[in-house]
Protein backbone atom coordinates (compact mmCIF):
# COMPACT_ATOMS: atom_id res chain seq x y z
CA UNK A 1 -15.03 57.44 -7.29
CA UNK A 2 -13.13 53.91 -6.02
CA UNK A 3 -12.28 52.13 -8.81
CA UNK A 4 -14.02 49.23 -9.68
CA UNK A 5 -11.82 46.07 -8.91
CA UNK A 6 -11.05 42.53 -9.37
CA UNK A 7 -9.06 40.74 -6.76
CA UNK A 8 -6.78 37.44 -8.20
CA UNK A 9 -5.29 35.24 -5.22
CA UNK A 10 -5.59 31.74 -3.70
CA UNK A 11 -3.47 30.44 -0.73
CA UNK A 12 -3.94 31.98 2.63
CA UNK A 13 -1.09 34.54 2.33
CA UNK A 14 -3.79 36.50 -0.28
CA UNK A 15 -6.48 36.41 1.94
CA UNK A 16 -5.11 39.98 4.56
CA UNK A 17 -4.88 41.76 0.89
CA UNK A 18 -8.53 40.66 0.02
CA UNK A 19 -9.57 41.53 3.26
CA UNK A 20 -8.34 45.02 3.08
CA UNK A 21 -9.15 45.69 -0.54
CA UNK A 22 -12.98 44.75 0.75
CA UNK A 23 -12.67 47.53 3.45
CA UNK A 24 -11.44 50.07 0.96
CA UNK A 25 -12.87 49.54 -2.51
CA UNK A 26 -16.06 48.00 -4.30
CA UNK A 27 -14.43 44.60 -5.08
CA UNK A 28 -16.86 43.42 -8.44
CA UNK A 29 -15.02 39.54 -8.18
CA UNK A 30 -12.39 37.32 -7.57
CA UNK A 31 -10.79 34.95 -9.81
CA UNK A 32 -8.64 31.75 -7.62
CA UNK A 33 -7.36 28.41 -8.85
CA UNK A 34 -9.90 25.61 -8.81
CA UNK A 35 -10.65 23.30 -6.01
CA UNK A 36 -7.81 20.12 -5.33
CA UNK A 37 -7.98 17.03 -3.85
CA UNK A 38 -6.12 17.65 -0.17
CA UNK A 39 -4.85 15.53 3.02
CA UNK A 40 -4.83 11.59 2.57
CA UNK A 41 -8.36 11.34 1.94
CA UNK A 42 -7.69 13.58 -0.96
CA UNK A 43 -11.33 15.62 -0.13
CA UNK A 44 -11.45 18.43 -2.85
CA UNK A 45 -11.01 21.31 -0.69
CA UNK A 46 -11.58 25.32 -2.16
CA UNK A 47 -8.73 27.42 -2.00
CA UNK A 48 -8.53 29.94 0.91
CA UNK A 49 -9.54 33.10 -0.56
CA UNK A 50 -13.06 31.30 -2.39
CA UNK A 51 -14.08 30.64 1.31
CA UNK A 52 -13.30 34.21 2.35
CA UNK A 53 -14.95 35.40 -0.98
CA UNK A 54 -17.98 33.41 -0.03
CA UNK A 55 -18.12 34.96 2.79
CA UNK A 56 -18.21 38.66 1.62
CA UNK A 57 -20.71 37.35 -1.11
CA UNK A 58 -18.34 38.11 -3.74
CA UNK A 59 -18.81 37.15 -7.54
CA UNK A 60 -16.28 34.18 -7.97
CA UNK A 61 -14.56 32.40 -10.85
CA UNK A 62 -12.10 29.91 -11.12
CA UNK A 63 -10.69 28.85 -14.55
CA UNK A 64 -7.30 26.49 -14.80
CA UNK A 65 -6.61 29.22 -17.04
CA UNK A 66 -7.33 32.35 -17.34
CA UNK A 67 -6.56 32.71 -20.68
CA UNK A 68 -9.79 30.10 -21.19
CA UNK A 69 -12.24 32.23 -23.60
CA UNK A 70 -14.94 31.96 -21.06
CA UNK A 71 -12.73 33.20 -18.11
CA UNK A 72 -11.54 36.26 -20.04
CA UNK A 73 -15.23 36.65 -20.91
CA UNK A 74 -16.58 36.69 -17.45
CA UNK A 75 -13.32 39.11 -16.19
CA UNK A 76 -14.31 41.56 -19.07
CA UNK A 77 -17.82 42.02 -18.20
CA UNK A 78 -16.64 42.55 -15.19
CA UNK A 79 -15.66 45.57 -16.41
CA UNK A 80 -12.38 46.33 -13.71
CA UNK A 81 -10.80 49.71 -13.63
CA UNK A 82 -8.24 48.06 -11.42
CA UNK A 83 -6.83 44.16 -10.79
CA UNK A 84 -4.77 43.60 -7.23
CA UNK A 85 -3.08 40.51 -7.54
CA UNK A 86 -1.66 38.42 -4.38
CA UNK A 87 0.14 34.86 -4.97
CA UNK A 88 -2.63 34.00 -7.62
CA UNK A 89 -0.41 31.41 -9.02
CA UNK A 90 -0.85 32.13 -12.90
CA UNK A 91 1.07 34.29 -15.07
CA UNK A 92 -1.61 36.93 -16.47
CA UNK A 93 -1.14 37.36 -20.27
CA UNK A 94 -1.45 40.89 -22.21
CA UNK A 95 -4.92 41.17 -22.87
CA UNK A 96 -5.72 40.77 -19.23
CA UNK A 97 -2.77 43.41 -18.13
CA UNK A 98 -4.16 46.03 -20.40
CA UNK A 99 -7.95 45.34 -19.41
CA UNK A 100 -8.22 47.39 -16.08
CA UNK A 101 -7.50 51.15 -17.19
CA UNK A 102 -5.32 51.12 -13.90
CA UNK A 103 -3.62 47.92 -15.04
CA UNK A 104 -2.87 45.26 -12.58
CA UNK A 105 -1.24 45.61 -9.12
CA UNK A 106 0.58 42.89 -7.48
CA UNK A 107 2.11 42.53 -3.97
CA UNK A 108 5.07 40.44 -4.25
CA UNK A 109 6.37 39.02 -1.10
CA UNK A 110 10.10 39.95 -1.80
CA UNK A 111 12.47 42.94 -1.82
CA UNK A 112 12.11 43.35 -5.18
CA UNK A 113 14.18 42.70 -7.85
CA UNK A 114 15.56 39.97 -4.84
CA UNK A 115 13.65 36.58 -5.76
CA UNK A 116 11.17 37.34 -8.55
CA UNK A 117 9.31 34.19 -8.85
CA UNK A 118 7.16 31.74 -7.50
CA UNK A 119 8.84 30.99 -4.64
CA UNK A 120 10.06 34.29 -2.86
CA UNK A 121 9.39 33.86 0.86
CA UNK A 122 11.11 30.40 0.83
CA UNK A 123 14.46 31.64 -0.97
CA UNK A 124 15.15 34.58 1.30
CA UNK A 125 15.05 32.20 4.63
CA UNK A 126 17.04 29.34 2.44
CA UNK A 127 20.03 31.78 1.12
CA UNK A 128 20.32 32.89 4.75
CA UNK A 129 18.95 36.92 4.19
CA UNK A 130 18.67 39.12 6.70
CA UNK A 131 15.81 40.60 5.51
CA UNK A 132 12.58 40.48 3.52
CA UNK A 133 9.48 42.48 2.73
CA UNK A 134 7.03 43.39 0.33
CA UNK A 135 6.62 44.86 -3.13
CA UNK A 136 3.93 46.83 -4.63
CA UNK A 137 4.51 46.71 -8.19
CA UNK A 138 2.20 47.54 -11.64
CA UNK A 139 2.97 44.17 -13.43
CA UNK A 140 3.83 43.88 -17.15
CA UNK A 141 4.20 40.57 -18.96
CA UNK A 142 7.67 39.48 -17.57
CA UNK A 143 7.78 37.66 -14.37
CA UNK A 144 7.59 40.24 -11.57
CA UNK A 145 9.46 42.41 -13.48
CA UNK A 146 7.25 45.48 -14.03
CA UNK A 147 8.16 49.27 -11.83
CA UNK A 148 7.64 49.45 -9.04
CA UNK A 149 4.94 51.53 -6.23
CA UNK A 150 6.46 51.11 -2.85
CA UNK A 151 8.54 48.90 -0.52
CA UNK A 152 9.05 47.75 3.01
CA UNK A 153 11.49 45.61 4.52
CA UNK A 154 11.08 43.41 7.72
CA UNK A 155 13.96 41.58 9.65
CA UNK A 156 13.90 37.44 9.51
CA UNK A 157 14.08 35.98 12.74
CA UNK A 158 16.90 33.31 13.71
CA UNK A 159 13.77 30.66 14.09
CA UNK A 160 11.32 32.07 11.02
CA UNK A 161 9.53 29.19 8.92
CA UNK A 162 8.40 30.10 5.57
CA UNK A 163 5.18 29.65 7.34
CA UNK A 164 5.79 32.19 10.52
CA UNK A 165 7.36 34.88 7.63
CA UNK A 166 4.56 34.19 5.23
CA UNK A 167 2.00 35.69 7.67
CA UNK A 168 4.03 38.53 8.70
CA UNK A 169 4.38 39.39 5.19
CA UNK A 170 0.96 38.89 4.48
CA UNK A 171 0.06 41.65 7.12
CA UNK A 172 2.61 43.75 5.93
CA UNK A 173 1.55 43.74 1.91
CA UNK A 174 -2.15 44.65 3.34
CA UNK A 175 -1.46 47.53 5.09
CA UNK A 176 0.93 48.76 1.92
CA UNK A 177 -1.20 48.04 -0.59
CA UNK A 178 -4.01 50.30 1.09
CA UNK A 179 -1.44 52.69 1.78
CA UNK A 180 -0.02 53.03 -1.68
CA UNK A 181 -2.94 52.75 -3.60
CA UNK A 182 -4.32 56.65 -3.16
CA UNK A 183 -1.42 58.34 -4.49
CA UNK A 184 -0.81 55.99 -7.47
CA UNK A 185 -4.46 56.12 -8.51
CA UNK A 186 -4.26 59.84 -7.74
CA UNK A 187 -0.77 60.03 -10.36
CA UNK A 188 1.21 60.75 -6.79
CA UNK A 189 3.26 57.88 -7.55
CA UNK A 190 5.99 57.14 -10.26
CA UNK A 191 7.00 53.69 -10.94
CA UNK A 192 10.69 52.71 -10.40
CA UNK A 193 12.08 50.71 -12.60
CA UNK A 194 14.04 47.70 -11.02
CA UNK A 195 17.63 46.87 -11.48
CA UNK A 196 18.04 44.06 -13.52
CA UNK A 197 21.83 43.57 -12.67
CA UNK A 198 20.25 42.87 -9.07
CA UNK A 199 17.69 40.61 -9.81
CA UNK A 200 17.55 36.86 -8.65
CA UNK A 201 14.78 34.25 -9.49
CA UNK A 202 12.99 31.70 -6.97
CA UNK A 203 11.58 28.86 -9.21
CA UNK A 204 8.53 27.05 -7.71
CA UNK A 205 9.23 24.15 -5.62
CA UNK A 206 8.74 20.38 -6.31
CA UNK A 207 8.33 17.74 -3.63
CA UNK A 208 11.74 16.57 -4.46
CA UNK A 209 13.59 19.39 -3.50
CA UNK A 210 12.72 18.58 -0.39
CA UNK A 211 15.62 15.86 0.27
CA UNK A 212 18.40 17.18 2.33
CA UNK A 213 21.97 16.82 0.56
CA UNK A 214 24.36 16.23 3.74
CA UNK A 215 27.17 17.21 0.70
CA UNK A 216 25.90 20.57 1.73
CA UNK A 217 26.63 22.31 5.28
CA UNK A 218 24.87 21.48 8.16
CA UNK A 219 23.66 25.33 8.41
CA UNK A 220 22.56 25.84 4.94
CA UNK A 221 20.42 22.29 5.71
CA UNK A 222 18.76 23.94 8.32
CA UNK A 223 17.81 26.64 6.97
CA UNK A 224 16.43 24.32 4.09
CA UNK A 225 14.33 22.80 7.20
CA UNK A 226 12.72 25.99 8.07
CA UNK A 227 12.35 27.52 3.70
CA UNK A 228 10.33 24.64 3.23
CA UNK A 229 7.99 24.79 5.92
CA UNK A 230 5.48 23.54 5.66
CA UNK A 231 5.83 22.67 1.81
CA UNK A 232 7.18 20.38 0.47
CA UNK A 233 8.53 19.70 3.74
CA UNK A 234 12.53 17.74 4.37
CA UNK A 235 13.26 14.88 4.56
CA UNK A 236 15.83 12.35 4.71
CA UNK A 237 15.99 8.08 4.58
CA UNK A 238 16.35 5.89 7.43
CA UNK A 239 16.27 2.16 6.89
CA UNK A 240 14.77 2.61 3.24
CA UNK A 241 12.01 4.67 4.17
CA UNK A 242 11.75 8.74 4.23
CA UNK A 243 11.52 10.26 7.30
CA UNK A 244 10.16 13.86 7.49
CA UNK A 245 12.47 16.31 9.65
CA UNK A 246 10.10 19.19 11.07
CA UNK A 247 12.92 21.05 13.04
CA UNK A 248 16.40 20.47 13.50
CA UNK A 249 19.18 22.60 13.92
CA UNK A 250 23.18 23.16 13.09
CA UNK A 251 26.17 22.59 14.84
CA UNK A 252 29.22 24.19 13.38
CA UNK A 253 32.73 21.69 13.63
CA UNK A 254 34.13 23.68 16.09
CA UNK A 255 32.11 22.48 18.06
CA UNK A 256 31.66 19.25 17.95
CA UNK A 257 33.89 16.18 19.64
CA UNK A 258 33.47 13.66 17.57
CA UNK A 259 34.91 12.29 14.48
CA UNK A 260 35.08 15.37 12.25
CA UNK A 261 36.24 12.64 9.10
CA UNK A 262 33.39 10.65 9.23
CA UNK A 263 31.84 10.92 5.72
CA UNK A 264 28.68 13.14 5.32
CA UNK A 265 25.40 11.33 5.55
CA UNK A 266 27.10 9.61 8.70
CA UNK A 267 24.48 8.86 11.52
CA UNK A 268 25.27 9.58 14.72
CA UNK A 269 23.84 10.48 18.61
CA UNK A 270 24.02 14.39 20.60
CA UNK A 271 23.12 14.01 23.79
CA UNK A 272 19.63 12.33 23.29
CA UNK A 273 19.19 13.36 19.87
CA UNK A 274 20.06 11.93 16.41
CA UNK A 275 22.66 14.02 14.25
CA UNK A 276 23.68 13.50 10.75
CA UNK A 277 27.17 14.62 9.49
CA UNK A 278 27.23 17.50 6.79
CA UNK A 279 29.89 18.97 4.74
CA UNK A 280 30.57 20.88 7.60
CA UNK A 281 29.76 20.41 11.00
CA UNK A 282 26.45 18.84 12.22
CA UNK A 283 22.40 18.70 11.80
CA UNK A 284 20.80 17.97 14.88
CA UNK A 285 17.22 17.02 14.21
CA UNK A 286 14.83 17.99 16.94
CA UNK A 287 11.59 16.96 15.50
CA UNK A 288 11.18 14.35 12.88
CA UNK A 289 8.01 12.22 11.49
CA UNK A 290 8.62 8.49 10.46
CA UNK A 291 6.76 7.46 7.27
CA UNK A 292 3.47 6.19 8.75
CA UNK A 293 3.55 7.94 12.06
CA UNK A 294 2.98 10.88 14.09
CA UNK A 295 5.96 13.58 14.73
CA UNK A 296 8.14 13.19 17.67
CA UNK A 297 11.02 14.62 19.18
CA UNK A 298 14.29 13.64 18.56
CA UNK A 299 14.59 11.79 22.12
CA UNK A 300 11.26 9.65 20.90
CA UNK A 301 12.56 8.90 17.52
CA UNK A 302 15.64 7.30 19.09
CA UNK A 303 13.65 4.94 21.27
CA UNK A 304 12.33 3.09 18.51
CA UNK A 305 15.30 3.58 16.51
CA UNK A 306 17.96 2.06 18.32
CA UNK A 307 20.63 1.10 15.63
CA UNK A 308 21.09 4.84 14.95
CA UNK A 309 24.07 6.07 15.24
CA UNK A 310 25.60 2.41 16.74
């Protein structure tokens, strides 16, 4: 018999995993962070995997915590043989681990022990990796730091947001998850431990760390551009307001004619687009969005902001 089985995600990166643990396995509830106030009207709005588990009719709960008395109450009765857990946001304590007698699964989107953490898909693109993929692990109480299933690895394209890589991934952990899952249910599969001496961390992310540091090169600021897309976003000041930069891109000091001592943080004009000055060489921003107003290209930001780079 399938085990019986609790699925524990929220954002939209869980929702392939839910879909395919639906397809495969008698799925007896779901457990997702509460509903938050979203966009400027601040509308509470459900996290994406309630909507999909409304509409599979699944049982639903969704405690701030799930170590709340109630929460662990409704999870026991329950009664899971097995817990999949994708992105759920909350560190599960002991007495949930040891509740399923299969324990709790988790697909990590990392290359495990690379970027344990909160933050995993947004670290790889920001550090510049070639590469990332997905874990199947059995957790234990550290932070993504139990053995692990099974592992695949996927290239990161040159132009790959942490949004465009998050879906990939998201497709990716599906299809291993339901591929992994026979033989380590059957006892097929023995878990690896990871190498510490390897292991990184990705800390969540704050709004903050949005703010580009031209101290830093121009090429690690891009990169910061497309990590934190499309949270919490980049962005730099302009006339004592932020403005958001949505794309941009580097260009190293070999190639570039202009001053190459002008001080970092220096704004200046490429063609018909505005450039700051990094550490080292240039970041051309192609797409930007003024406090108050829509995005616009580079060429349209200029137009109204003529003192740039004068």
């Amino acid at each position: 018999m399938q085990p019986r089985t609790v699925f524990m995600g929220s954002p939209e990166f869980a929702l392939p995993v839910l879909q395919a643990l639906v397809e495969s396995y008698p799925v007896v509830g779901v457990v997702t962070q509460p509903d938050r106030p979203a966009g400027r009207g601040k509308i509470l709005t459900p996290p994406p995997v309630k909507v999909l588990a409304e509409q599979y009719r699944l049982p639903i709960i969704q405690p701030r915590r799930l170590s709340q008395p109630d929460a662990f109450a409704q999870l026991a009765a329950w009664a899971p043989e097995l817990i999949v857990v994708a992105a759920f946001g909350q560190i599960l304590r002991p007495q949930v681990l040891d509740l399923p007698r299969d324990g709790c699964i988790n697909v990590h989107a990392s290359l495990l022990p690379r970027w344990r953490g909160a933050a995993p898909i947004q670290a790889a693109i920001l550090h510049g990796d070639a590469e990332s993929g997905v874990t199947i692990m059995r957790m234990d109480p550290g932070i993504d730091t139990g053995g692990m299933l099974s592992q695949k690895a996927i290239p990161i394209q040159p132009d790959d947001t942490a949004s465009s890589l998050s879906a990939r991934l998201a497709e990716l952990g599906a299809r291993l998850l339901v591929e992994t899952l026979p033989a380590y249910l059957e006892g097929r599969i023995s878990l690896r431990v990871q190498d510490e001496q390897s292991a990184t961390y990705a800390p969540m992310l704050k709004k903050e760390d949005g703010a580009l540091d031209f101290q830093k090169p121009a090429a690690e600021l891009a990169r910061q551009v497309r990590a934190y897309d499309p949270w919490p976003g980049t962005f730099l000041e302009w006339n004592g307001q932020p403005v958001k930069v949505l794309r941009a891109h580097a260009i190293p000091d070999a190639r570039i004619n202009w001053d190459t001592q002008l001080e970092p943080g220096a704004k200046l004009r490429s063609g018909n687009l505005p450039a700051v000055k990094a550490a080292e060489g240039l970041l051309i921003l192609d797409v930007l969005q003024p406090a108050g107003k829509k995005p616009q290209t580079g060429a349209e930001f200029l137009n109204g902001a003529r003192e740039w780079g004068r």
